[in-house]
C-alpha atoms as a PDB file:
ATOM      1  CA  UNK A   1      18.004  49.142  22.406  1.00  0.00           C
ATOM      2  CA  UNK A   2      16.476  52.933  22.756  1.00  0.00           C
ATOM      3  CA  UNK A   3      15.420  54.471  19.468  1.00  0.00           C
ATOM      4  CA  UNK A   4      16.591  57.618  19.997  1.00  0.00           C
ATOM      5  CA  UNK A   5      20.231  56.792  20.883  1.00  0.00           C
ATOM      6  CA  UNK A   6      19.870  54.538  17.681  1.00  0.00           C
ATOM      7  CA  UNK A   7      19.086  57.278  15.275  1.00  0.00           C
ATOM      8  CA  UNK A   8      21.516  59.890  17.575  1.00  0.00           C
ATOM      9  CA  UNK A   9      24.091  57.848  16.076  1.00  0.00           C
ATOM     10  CA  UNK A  10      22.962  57.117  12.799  1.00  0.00           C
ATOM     11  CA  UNK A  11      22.960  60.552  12.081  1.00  0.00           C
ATOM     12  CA  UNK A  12      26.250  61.565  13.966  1.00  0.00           C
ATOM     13  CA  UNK A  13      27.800  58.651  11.527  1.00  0.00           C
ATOM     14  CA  UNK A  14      26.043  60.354   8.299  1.00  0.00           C
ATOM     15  CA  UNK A  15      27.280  63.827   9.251  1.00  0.00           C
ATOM     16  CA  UNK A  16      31.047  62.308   9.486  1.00  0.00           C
ATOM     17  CA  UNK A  17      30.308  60.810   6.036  1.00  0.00           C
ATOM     18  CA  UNK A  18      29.151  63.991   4.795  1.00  0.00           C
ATOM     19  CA  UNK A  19      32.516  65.700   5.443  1.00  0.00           C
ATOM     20  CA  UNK A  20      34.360  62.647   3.742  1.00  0.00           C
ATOM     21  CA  UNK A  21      33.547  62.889   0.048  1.00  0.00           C
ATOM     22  CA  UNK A  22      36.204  60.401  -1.078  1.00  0.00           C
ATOM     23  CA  UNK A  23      34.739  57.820   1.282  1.00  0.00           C
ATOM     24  CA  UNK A  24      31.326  58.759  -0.079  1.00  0.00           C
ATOM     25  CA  UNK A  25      32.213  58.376  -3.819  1.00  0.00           C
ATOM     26  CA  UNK A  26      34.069  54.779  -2.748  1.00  0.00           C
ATOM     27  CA  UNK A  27      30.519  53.670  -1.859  1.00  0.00           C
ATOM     28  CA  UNK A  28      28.105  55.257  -3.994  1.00  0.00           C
ATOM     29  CA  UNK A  29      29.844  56.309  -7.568  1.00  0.00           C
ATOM     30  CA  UNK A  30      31.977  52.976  -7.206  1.00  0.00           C
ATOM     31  CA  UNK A  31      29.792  50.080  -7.726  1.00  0.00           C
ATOM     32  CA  UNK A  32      28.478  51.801 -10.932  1.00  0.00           C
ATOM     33  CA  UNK A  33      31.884  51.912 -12.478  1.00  0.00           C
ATOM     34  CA  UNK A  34      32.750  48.437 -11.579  1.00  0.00           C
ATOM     35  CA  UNK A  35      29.432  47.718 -13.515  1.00  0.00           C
ATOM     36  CA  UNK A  36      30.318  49.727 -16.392  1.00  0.00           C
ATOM     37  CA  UNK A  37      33.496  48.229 -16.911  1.00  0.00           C
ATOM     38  CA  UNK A  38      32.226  44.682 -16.234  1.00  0.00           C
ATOM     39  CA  UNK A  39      30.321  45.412 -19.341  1.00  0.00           C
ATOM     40  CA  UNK A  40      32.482  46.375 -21.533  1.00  0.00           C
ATOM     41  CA  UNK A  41      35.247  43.983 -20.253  1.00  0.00           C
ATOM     42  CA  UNK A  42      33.141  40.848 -21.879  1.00  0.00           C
ATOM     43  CA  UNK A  43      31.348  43.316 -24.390  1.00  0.00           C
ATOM     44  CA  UNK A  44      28.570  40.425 -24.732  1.00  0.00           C
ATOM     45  CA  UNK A  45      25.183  41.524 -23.307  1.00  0.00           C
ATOM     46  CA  UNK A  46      24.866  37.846 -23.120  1.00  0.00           C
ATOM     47  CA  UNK A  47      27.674  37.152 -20.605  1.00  0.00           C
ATOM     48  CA  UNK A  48      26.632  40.608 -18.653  1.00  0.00           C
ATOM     49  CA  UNK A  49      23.105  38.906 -18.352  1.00  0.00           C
ATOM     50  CA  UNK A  50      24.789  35.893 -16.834  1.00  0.00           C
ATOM     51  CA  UNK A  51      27.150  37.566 -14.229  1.00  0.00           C
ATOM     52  CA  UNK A  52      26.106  41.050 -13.613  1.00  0.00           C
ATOM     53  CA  UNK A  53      22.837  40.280 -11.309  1.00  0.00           C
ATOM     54  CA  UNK A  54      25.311  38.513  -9.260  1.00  0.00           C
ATOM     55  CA  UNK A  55      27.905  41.382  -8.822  1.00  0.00           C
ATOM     56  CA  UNK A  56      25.273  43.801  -8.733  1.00  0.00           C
ATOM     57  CA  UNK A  57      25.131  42.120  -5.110  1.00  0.00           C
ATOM     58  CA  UNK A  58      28.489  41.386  -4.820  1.00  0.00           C
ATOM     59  CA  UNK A  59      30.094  44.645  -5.229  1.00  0.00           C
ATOM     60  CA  UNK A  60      28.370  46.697  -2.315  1.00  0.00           C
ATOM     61  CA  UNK A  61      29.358  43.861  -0.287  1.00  0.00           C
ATOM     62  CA  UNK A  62      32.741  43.978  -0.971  1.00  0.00           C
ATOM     63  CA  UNK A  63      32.791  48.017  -0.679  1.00  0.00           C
ATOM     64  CA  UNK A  64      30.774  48.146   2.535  1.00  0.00           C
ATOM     65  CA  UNK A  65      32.913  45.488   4.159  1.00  0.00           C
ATOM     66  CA  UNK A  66      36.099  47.726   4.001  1.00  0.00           C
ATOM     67  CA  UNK A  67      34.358  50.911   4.726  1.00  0.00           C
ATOM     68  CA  UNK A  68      32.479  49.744   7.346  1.00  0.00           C
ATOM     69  CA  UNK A  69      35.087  47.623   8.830  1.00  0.00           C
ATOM     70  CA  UNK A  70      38.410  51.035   9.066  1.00  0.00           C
ATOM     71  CA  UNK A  71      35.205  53.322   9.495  1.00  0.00           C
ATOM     72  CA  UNK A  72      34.791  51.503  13.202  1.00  0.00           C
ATOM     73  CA  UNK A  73      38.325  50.686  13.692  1.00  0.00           C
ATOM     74  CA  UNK A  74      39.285  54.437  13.347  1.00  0.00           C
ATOM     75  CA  UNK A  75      36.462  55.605  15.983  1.00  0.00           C
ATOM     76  CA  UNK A  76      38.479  52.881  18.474  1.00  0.00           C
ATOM     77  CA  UNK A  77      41.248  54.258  18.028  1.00  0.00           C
ATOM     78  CA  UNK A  78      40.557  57.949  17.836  1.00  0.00           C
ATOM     79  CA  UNK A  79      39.392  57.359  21.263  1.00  0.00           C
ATOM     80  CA  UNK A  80      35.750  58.314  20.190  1.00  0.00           C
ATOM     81  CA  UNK A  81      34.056  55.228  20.675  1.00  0.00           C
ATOM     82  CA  UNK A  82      35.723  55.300  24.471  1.00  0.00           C
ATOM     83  CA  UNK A  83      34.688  58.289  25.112  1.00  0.00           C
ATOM     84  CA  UNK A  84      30.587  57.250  23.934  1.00  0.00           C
ATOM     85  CA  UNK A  85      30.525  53.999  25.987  1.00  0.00           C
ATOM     86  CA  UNK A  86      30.722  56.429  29.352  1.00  0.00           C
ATOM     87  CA  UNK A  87      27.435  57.862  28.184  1.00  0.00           C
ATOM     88  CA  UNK A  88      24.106  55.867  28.164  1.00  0.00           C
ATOM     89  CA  UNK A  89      24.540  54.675  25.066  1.00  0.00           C
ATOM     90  CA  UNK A  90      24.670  51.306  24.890  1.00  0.00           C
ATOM     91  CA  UNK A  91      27.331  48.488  22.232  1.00  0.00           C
ATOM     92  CA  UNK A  92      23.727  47.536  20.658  1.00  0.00           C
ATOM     93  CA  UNK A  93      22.702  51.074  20.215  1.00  0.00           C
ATOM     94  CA  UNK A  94      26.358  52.208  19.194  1.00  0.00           C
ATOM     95  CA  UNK A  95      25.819  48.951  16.204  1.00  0.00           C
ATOM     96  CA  UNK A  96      22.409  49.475  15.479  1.00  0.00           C
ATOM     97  CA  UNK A  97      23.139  53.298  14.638  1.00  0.00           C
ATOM     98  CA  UNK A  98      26.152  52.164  13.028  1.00  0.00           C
ATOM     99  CA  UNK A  99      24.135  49.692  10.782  1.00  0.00           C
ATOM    100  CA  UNK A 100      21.261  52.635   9.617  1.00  0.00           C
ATOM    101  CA  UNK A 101      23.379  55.030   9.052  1.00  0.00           C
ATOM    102  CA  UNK A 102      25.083  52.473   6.372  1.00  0.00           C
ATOM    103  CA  UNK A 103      21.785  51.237   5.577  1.00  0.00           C
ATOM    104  CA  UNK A 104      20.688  54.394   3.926  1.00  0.00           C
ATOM    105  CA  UNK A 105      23.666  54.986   1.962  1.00  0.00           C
ATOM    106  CA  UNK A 106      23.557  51.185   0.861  1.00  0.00           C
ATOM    107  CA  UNK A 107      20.043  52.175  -0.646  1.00  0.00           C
ATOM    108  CA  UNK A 108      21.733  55.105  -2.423  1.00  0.00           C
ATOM    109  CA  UNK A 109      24.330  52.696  -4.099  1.00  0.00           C
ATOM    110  CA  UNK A 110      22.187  50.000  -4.882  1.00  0.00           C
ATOM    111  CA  UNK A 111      19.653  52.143  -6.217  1.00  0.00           C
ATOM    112  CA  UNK A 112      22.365  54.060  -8.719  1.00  0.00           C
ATOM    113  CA  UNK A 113      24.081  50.873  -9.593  1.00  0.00           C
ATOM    114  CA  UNK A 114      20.838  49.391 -10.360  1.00  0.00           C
ATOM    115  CA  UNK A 115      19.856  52.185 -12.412  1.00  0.00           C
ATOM    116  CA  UNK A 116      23.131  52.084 -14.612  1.00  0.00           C
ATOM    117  CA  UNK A 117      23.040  48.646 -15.053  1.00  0.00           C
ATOM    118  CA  UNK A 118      19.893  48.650 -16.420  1.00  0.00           C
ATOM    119  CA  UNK A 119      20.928  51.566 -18.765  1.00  0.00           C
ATOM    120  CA  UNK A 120      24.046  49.172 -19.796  1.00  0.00           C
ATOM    121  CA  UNK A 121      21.237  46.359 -21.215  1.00  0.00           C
ATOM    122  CA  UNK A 122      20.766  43.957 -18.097  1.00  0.00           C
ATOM    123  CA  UNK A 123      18.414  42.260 -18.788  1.00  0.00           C
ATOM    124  CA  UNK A 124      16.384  39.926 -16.001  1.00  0.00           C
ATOM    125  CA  UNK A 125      13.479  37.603 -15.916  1.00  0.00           C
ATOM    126  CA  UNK A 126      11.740  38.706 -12.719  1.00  0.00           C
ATOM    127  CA  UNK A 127      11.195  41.858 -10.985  1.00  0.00           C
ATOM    128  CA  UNK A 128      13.689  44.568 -10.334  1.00  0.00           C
ATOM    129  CA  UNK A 129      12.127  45.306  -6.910  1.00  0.00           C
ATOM    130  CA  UNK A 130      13.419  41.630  -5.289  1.00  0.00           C
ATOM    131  CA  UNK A 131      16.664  41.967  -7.174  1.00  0.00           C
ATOM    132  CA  UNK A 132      17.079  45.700  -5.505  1.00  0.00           C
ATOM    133  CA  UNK A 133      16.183  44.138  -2.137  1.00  0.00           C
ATOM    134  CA  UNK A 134      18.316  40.872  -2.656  1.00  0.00           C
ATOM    135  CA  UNK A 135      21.092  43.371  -2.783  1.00  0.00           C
ATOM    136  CA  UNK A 136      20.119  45.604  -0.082  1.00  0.00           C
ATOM    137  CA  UNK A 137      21.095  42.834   1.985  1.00  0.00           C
ATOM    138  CA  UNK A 138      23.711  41.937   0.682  1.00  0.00           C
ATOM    139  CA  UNK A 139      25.196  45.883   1.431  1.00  0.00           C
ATOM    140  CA  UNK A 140      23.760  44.691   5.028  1.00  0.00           C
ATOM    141  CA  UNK A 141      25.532  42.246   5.176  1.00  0.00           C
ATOM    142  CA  UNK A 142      29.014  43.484   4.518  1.00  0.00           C
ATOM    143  CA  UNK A 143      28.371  45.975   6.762  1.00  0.00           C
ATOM    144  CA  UNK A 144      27.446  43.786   9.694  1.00  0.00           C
ATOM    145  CA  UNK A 145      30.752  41.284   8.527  1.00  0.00           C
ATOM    146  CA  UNK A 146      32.657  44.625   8.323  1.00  0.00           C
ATOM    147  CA  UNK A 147      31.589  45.873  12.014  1.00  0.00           C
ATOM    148  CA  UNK A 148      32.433  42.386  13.651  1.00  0.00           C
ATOM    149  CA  UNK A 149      36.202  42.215  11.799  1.00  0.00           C
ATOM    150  CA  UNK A 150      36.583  45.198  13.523  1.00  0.00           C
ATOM    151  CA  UNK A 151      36.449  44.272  16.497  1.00  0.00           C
ATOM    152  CA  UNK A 152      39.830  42.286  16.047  1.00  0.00           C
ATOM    153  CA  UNK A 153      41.950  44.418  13.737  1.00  0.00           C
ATOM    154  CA  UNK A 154      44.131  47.364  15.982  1.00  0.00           C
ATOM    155  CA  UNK A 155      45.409  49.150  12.462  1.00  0.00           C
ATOM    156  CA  UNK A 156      43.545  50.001   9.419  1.00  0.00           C
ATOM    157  CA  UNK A 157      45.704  47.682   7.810  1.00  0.00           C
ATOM    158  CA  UNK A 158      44.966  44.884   9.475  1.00  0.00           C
ATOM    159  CA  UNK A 159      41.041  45.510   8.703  1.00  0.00           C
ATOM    160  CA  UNK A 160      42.046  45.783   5.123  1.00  0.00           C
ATOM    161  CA  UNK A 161      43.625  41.481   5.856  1.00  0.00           C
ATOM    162  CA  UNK A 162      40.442  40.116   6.685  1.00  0.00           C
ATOM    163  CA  UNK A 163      39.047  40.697   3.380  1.00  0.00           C
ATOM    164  CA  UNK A 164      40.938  37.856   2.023  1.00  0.00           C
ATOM    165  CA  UNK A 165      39.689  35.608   4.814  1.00  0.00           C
ATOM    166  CA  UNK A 166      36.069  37.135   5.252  1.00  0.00           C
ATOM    167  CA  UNK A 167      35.134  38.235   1.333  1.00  0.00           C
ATOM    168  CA  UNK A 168      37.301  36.050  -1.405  1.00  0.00           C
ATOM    169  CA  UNK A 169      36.510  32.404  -0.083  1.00  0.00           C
ATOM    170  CA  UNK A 170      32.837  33.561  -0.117  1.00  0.00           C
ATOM    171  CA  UNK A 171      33.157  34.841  -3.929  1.00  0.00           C
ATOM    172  CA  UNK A 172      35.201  31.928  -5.182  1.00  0.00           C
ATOM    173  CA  UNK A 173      32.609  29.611  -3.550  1.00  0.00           C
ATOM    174  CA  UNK A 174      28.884  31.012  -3.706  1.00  0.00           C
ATOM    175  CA  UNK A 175      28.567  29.387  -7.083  1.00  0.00           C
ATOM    176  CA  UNK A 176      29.417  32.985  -9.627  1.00  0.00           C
ATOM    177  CA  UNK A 177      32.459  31.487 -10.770  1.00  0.00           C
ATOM    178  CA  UNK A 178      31.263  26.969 -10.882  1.00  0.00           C
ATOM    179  CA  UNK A 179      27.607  26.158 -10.278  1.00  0.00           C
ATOM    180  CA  UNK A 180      27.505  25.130  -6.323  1.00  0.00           C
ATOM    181  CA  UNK A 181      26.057  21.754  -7.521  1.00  0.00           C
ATOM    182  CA  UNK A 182      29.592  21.294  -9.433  1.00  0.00           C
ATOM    183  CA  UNK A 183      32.275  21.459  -6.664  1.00  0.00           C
ATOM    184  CA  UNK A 184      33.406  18.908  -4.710  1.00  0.00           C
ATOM    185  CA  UNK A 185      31.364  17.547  -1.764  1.00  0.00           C
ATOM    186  CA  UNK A 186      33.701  19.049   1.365  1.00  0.00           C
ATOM    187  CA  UNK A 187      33.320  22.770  -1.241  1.00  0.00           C
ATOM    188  CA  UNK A 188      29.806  22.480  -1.420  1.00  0.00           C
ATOM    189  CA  UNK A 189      29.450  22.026   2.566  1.00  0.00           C
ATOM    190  CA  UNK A 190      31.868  24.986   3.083  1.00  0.00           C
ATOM    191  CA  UNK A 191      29.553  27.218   0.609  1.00  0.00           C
ATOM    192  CA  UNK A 192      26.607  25.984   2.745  1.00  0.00           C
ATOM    193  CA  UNK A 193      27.941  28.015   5.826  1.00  0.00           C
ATOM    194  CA  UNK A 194      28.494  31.024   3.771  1.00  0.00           C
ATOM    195  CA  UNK A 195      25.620  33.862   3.460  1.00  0.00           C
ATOM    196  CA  UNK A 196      27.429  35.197   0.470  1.00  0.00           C
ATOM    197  CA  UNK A 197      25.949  31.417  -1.486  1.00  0.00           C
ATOM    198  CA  UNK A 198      21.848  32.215  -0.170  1.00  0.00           C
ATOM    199  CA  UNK A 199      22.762  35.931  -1.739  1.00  0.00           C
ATOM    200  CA  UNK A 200      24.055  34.945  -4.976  1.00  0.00           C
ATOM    201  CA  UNK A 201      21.108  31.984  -5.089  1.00  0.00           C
ATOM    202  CA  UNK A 202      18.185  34.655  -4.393  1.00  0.00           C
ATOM    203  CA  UNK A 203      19.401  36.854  -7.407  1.00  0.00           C
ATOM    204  CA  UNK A 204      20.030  34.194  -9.643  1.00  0.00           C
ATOM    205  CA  UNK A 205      16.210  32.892  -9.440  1.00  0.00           C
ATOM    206  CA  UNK A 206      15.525  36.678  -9.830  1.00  0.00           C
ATOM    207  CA  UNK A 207      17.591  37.215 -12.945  1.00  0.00           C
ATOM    208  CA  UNK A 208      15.877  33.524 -14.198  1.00  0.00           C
ATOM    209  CA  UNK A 209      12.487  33.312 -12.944  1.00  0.00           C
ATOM    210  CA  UNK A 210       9.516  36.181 -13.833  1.00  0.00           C
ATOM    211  CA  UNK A 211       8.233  35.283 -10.411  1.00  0.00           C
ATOM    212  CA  UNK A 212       9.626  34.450  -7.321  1.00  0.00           C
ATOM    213  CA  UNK A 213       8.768  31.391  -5.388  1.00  0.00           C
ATOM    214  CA  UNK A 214       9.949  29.924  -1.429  1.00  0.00           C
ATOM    215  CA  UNK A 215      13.337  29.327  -2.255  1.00  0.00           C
ATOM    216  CA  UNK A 216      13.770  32.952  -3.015  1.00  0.00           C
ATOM    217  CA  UNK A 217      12.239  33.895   0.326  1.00  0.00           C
ATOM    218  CA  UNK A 218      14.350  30.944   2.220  1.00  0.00           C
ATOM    219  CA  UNK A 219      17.480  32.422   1.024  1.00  0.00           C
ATOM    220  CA  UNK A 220      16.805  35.779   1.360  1.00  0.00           C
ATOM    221  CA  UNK A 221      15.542  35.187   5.372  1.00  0.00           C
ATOM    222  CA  UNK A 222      19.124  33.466   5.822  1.00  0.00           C
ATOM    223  CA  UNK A 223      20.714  36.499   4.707  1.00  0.00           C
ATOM    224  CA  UNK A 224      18.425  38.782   6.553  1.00  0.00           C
ATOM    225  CA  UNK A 225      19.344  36.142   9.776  1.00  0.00           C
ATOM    226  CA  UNK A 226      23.349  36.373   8.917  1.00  0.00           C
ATOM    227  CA  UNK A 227      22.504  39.937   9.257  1.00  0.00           C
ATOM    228  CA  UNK A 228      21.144  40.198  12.300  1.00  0.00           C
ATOM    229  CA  UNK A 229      23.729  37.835  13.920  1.00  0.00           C
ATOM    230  CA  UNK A 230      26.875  39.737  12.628  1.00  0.00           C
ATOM    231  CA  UNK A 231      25.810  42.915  14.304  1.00  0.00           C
ATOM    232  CA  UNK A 232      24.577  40.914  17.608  1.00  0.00           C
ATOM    233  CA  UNK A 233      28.411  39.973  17.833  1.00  0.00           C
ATOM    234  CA  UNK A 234      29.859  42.807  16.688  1.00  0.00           C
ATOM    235  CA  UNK A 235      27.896  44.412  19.498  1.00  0.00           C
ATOM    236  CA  UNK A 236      29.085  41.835  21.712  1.00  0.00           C
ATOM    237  CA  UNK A 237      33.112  42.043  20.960  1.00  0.00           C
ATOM    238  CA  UNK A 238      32.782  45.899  20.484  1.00  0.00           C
ATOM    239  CA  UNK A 239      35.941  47.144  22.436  1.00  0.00           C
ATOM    240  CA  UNK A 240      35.989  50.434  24.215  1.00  0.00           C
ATOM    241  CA  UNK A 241      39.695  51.228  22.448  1.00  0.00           C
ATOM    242  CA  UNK A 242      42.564  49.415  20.665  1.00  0.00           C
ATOM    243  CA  UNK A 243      45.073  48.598  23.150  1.00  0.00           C
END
């Protein structure tokens, strides 16, 4: 991996995003409102307290899945992503710029949706810095999911179909909705092999706990390893164009 090439295409990806406002405003401005009405959906600061660390995380994912995901797709089949594997640049390079270039919005929404939900009375036990970074990961995380689905979708719409199979079994099964510890033993095994569960279960001892203690760190470093394996295969079943 070359560092320059890297941040070449970090910042070729942030200029596109600059020129495409809606797509900006579906990741930043987004997440907040989803916060705002989860609020005022349950009106109960008590019920907020309960779910909202949780889909503070959740949310980003969900948004920098998709974007990430027809963001890639749409450079295949523009021909653009041909045309940049004839340079030097290498799939890892092409990935890793990929991944910074989301990175630094991700901070942007998590930052803001932190913010308003704060302003909206969440309240949590522990410190606001490991729930920010918790779900800084998270955003990581959809976007390294988002860049390997891409790699077998050929229409936008068929990106959009792998949300159901990549994103819903994760949210139904990472323990927001039933306590992990509840389900059935073959649920709890699938919820095991999900990154999504180690997300929610980090924030949760955040949004519990005034301190943090190992399993905090264990779950976040599984995350922070899901990360860094989604983009090693989305590197590796990058495809020059859609055929």
């Amino acid at each position: 991996m070359k560092p320059r090439l890297l941040l070449a295409t970090a910042l070729r990806v942030l200029t596109q995003l600059r020129h495409d406002p809606r797509t900006v405003v579906l990741m930043v401005v987004v997440p907040s409102l989803l916060m705002l009405i989860l609020r005022y959906v349950f009106d109960s600061e008590r019920m907020f307290d309960r779910i909202g660390p949780a889909l503070l995380g959740f949310f980003p994912f969900l948004l920098m899945f998709l974007v990430t995901s027809i963001t890639m797709l749409r450079e295949r089949v523009s021909g653009t992503l041909e045309r940049l594997l004839t340079t030097p640049i290498s799939r890892l390079d092409l990935v890793g710029g990929y991944a910074a270039a989301f990175a630094a919005v991700a901070a942007v929404q998590v930052a803001i949706a932190t913010v308003v939900s704060l302003a909206l009375g969440l309240t949590i036990a522990g410190s606001i810095g490991w729930l920010v970074l918790i779900a800084l990961l998270n955003s990581l995380l959809g976007v390294a999911l988002g860049l390997l689905a891409s790699a077998f979708a050929r229409t936008e719409f068929q990106a959009i179909q792998f949300m159901p199979l990549v994103v819903l079994p994760q949210l139904l099964l990472c323990g927001l909705l039933n306590p992990r510890s509840q389900m059935p033993a073959v649920l709890q095994w699938a919820s095991d092999a999900m990154p999504l569960s180690y997300a929610v279960g980090a924030i949760e001892q955040v949004a519990g706990n005034p301190s943090v203690d190992g399993g905090y760190w264990r779950d976040a470093l599984v995350v922070l390893g899901c990360v860094g394996a989604g983009l090693g295969l989305a590197a590796v079943t990058l495809r020059r164009r859609t055929d």
